[in-house]
Protein backbone atom coordinates (compact mmCIF):
# COMPACT_ATOMS: atom_id res chain seq x y z
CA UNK A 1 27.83 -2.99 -15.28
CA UNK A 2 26.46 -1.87 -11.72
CA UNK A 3 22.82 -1.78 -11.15
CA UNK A 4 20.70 0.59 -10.13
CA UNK A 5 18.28 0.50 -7.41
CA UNK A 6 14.82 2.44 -8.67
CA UNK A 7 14.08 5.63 -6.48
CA UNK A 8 9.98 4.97 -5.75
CA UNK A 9 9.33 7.94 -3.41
CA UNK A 10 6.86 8.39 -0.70
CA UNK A 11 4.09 5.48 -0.20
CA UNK A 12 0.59 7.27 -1.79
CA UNK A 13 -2.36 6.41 0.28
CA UNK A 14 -4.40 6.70 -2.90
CA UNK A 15 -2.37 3.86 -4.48
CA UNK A 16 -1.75 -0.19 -3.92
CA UNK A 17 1.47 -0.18 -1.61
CA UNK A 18 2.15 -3.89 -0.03
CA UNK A 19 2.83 -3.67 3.86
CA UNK A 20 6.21 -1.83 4.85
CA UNK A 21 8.00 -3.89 7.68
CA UNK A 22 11.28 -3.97 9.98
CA UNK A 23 13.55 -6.66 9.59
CA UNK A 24 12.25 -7.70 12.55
CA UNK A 25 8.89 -7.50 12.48
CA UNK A 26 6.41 -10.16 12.25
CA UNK A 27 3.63 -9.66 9.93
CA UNK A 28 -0.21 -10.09 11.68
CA UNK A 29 -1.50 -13.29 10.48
CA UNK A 30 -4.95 -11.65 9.99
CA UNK A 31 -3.93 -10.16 6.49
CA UNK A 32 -4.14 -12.78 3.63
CA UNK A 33 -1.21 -11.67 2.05
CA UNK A 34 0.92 -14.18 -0.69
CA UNK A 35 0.45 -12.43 -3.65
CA UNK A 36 4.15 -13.24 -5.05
CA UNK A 37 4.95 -9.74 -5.72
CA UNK A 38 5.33 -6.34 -3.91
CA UNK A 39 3.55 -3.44 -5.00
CA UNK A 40 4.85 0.60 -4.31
CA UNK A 41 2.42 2.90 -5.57
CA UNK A 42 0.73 0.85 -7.89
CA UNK A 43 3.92 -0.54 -9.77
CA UNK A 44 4.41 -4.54 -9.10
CA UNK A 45 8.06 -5.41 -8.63
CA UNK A 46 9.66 -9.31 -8.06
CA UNK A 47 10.20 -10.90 -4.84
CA UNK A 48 14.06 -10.17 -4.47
CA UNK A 49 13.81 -6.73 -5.88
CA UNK A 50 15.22 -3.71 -4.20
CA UNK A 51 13.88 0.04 -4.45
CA UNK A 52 14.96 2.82 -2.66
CA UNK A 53 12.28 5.02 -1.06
CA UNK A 54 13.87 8.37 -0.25
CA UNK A 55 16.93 7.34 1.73
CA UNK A 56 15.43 3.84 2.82
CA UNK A 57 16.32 0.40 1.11
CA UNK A 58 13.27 -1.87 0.73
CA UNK A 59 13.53 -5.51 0.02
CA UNK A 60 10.65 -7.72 -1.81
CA UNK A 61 10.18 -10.62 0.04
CA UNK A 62 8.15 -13.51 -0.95
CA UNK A 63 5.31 -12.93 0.40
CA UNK A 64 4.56 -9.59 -0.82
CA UNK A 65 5.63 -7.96 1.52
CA UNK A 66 8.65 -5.28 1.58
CA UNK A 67 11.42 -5.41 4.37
CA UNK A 68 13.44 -2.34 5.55
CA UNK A 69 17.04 -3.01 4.94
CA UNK A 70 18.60 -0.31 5.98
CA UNK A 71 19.37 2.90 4.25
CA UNK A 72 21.11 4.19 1.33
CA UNK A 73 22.73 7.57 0.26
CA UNK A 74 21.48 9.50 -2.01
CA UNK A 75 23.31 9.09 -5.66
């Protein structure tokens, strides 16, 4: 069975997003970060997890943070 990658949509300002960076990027070491989990618009997803916002694929990393990985057609 193939799995699906969840469609999130557009970050909301009003709601908790974790930081959105470029492979590589380096994250400021003046945000306490390490929550274990990612957040997009107030949903919590698992370190590992991929979502798809619009034509961008996000990857949860560790730190709870998401990674651009590239991008994805739509489906």
């Amino acid at each position: 069975m193939k799995e699906t990658v969840p469609q999130v949509g557009a970050p909301d300002p009003e709601r908790d997003t974790s930081p959105i960076l470029d492979e590589d990027e380096e994250l400021s070491l003046d945000r306490e970060l390490e929550t274990g989990v990612c957040y997009f618009n107030g949903v919590a997803y698992a370190p590992g997890q991929y979502v798809r916002s619009g034509s961008e694929l996000l990857h949860c990393e560790e730190r709870g943070v998401w990674v651009r990985k590239g991008e994805m057609p739509f489906r």
